[in-house]
N, C-alpha and C. Protein backbone atom coordinates (compact mmCIF):
# COMPACT_ATOMS: atom_id res chain seq x y z
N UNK A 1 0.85 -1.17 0.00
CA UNK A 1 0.00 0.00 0.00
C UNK A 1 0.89 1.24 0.00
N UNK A 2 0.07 1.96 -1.06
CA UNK A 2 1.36 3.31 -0.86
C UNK A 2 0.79 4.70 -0.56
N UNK A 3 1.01 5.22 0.55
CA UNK A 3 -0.18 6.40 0.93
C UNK A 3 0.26 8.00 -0.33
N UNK A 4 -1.44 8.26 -0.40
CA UNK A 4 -0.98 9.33 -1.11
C UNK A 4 -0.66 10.80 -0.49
N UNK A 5 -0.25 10.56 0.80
CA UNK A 5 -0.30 11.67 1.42
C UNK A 5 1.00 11.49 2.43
N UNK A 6 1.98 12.02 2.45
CA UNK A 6 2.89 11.20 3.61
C UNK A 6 2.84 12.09 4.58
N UNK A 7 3.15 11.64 5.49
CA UNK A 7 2.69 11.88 7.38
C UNK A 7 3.79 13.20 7.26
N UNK A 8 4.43 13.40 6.78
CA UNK A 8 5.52 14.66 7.13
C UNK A 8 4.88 15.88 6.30
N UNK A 9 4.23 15.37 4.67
CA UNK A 9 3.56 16.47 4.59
C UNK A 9 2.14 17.22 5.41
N UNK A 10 1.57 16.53 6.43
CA UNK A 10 0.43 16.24 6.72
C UNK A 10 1.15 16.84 8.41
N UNK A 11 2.04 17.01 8.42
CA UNK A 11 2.90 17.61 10.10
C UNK A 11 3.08 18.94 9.35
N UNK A 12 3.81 18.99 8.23
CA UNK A 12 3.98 20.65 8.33
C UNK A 12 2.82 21.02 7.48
N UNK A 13 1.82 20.37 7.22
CA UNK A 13 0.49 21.37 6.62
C UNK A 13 0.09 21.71 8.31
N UNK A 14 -0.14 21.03 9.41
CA UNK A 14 -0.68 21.24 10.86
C UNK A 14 0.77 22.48 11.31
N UNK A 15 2.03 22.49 10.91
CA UNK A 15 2.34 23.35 11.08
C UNK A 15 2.50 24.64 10.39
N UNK A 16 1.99 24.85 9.74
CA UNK A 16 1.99 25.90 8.81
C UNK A 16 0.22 26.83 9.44
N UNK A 17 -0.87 25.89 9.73
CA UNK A 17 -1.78 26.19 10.05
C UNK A 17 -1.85 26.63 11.78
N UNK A 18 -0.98 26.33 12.20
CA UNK A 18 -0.73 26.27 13.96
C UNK A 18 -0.09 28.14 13.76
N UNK A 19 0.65 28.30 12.79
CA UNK A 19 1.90 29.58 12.68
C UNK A 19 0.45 30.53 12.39
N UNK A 20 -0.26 30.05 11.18
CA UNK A 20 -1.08 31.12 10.71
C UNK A 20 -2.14 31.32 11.83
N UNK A 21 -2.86 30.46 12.88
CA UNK A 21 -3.71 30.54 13.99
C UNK A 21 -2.42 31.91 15.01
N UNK A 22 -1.71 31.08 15.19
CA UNK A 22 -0.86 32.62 15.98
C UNK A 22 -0.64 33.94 15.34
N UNK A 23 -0.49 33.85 14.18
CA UNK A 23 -0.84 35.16 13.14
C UNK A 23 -2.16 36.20 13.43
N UNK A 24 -3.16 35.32 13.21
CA UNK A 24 -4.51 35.77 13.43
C UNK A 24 -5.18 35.96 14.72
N UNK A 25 -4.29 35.45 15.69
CA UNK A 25 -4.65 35.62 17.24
C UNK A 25 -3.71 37.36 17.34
N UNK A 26 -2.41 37.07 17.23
CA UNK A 26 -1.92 38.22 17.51
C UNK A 26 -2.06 39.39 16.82
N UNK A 27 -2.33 39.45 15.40
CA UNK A 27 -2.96 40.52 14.62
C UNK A 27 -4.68 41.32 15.05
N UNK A 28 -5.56 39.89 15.74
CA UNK A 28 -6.78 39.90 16.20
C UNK A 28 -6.23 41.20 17.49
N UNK A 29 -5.34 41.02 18.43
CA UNK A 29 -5.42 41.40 19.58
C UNK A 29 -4.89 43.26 19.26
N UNK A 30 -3.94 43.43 17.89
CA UNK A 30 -3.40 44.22 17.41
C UNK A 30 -4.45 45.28 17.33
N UNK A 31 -5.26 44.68 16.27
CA UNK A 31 -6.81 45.24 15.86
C UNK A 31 -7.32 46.07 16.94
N UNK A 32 -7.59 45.36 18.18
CA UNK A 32 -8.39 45.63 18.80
C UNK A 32 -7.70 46.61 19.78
N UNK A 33 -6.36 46.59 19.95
CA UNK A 33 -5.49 47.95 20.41
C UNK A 33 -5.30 48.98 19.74
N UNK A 34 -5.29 49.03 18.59
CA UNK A 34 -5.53 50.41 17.57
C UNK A 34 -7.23 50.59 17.74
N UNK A 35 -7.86 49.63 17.66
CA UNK A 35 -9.10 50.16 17.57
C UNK A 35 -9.28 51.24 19.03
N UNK A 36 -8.72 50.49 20.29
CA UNK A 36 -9.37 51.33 21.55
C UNK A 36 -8.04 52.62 21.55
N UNK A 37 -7.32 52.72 20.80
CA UNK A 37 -6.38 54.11 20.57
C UNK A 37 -7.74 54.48 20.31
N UNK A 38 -7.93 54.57 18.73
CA UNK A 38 -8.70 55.43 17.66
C UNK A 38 -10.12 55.91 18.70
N UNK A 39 -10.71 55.31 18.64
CA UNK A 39 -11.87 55.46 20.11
C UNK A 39 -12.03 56.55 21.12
N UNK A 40 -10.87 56.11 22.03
CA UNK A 40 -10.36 57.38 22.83
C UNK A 40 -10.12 58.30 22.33
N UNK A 41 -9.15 58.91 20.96
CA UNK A 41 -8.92 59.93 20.67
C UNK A 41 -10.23 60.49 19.66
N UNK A 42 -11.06 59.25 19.38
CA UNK A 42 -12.44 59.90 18.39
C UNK A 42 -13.80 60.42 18.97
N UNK A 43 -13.62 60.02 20.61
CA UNK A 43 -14.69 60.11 21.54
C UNK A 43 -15.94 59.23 21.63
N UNK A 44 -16.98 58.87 22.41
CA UNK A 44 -17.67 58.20 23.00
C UNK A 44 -18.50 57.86 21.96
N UNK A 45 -18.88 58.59 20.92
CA UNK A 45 -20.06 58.42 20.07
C UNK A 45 -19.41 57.83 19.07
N UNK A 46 -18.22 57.67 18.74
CA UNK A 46 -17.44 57.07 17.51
C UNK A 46 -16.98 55.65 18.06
N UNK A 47 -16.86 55.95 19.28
CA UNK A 47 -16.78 54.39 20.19
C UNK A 47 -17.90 53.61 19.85
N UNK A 48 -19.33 54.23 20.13
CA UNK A 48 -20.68 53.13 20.64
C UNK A 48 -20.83 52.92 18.84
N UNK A 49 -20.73 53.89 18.16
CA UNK A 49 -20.89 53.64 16.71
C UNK A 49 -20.53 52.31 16.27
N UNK A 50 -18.71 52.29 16.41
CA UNK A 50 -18.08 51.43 16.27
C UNK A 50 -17.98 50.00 16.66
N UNK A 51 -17.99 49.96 17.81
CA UNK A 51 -18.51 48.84 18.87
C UNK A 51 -19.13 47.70 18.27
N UNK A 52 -20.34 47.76 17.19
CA UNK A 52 -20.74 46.55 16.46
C UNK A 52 -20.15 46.05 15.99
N UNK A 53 -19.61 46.67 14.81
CA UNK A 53 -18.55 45.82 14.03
C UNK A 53 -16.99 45.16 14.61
N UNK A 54 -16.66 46.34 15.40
CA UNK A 54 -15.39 45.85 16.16
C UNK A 54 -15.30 44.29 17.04
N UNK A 55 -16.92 44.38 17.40
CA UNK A 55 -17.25 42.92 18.10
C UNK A 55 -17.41 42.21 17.08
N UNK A 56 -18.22 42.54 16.55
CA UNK A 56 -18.16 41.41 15.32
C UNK A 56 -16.92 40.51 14.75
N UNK A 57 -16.23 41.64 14.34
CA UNK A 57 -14.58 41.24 13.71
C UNK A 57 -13.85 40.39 14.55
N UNK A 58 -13.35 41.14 16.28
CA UNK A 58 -13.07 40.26 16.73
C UNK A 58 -13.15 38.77 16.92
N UNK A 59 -15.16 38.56 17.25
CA UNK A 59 -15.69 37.65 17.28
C UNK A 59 -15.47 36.49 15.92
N UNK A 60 -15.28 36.91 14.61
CA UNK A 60 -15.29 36.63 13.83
C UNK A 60 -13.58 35.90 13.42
N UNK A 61 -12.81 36.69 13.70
CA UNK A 61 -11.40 36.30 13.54
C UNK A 61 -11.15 35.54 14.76
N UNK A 62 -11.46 35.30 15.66
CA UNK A 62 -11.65 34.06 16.79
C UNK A 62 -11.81 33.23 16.44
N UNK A 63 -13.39 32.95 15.67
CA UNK A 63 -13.89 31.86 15.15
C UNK A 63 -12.82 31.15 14.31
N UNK A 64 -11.94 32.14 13.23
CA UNK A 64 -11.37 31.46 12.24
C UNK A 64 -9.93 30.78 12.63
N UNK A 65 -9.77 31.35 13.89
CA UNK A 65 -8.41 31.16 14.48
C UNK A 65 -8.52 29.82 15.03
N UNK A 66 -9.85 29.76 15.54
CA UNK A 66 -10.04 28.17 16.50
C UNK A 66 -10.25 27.23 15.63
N UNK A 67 -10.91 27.64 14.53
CA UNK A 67 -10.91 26.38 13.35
C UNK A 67 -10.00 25.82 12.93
N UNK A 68 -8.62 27.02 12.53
CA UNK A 68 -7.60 26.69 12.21
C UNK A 68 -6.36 25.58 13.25
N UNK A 69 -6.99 26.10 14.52
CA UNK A 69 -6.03 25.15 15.63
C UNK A 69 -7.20 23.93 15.30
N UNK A 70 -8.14 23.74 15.39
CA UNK A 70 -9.00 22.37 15.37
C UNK A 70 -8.57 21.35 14.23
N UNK A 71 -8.19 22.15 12.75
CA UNK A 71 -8.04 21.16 11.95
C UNK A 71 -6.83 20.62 12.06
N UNK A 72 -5.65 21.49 12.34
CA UNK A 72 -4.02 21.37 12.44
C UNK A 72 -4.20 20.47 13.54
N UNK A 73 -4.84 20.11 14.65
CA UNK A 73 -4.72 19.23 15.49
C UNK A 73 -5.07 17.88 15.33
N UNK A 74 -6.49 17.70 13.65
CA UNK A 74 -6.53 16.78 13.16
C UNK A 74 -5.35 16.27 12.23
N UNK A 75 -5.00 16.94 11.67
CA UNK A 75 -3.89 16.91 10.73
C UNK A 75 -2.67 16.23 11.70
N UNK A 76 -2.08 16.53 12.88
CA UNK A 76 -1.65 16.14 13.61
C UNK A 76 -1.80 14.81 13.72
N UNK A 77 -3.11 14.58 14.01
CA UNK A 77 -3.36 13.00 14.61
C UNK A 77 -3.44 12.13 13.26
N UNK A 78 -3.82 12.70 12.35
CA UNK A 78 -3.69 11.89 11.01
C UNK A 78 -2.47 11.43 10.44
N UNK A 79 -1.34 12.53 10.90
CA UNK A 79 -0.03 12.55 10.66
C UNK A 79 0.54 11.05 11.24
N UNK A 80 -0.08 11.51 12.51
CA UNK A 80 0.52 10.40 13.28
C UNK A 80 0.11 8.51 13.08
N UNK A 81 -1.16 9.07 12.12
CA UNK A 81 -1.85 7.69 12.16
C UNK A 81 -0.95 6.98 11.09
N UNK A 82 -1.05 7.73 9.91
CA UNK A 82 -0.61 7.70 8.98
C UNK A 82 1.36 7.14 9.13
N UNK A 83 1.49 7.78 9.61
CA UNK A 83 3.03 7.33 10.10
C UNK A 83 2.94 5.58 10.50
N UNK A 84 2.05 5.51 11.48
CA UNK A 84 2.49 4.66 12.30
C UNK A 84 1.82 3.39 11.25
N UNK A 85 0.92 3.53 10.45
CA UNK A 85 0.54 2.56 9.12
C UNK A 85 2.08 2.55 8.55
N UNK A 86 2.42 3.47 8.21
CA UNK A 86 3.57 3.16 7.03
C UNK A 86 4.79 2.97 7.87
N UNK A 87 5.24 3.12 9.14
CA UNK A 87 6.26 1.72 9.80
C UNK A 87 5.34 0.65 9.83
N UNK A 88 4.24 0.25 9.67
CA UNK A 88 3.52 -1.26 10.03
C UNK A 88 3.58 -1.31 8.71
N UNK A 89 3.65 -1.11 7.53
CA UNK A 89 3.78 -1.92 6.52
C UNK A 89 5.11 -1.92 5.75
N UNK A 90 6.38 -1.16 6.47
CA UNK A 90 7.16 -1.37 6.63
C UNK A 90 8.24 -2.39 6.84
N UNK A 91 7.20 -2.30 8.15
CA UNK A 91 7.83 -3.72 8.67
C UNK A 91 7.57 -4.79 8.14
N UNK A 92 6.52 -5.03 7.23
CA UNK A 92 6.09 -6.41 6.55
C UNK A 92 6.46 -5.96 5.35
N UNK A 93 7.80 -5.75 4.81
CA UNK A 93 8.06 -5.68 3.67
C UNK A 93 9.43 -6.82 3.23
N UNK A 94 9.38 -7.36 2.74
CA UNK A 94 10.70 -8.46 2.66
C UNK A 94 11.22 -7.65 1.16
N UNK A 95 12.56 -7.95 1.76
CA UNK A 95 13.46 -6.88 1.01
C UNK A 95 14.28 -8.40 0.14
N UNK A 96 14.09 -8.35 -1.25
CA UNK A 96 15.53 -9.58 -1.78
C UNK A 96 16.53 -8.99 -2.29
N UNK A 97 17.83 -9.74 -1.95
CA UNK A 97 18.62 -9.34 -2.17
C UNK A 97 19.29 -10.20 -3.08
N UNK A 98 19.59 -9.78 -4.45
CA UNK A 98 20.72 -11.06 -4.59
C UNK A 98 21.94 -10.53 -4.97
């Protein structure tokens, strides 16, 4: 059996998606510190204005951040499954030599 996917590409796709979840967490938190600058210096009514969407966004780039750790953690375990198939058929491989 020969997998079409090998376990190392399937570790750095979960790591590539783990880097971009910290991307979008720390850019998320960025956002939301320029946003409460802009606020303060725009006053109370540009605040409550704002406030919907700013929740929103946040709320929204959360969502996409946790998806992204959820699948990379499948990807992970698939990695691993996947690995541990291909040392088990590995090991049942008779090699001839002549």
């Amino acid at each position: 059996m020969q997998l079409s996917v090998r376990p190392d590409d399937l570790a750095a796709a979960a790591t590539a998606l783990r880097r971009l979840h910290d991307t979008i967490a720390r850019e998320t938190q960025e956002f939301g510190d320029v946003a409460g600058r802009l606020g303060t210096a725009l006053g109370p009514q540009a605040v409550e204005s704002a406030r919907p969407v700013l929740l929103t966004a946040v709320h929204q780039a959360d969502e996409v951040a946790d998806q992204l750790a959820t699948f990379a953690q499948g990807l992970t375990a698939a990695a691993a499954c996947y690995a541990s198939l291909d040392a088990h058929a590995l090991g049942r491989v008779t090699v001839v030599r002549r």
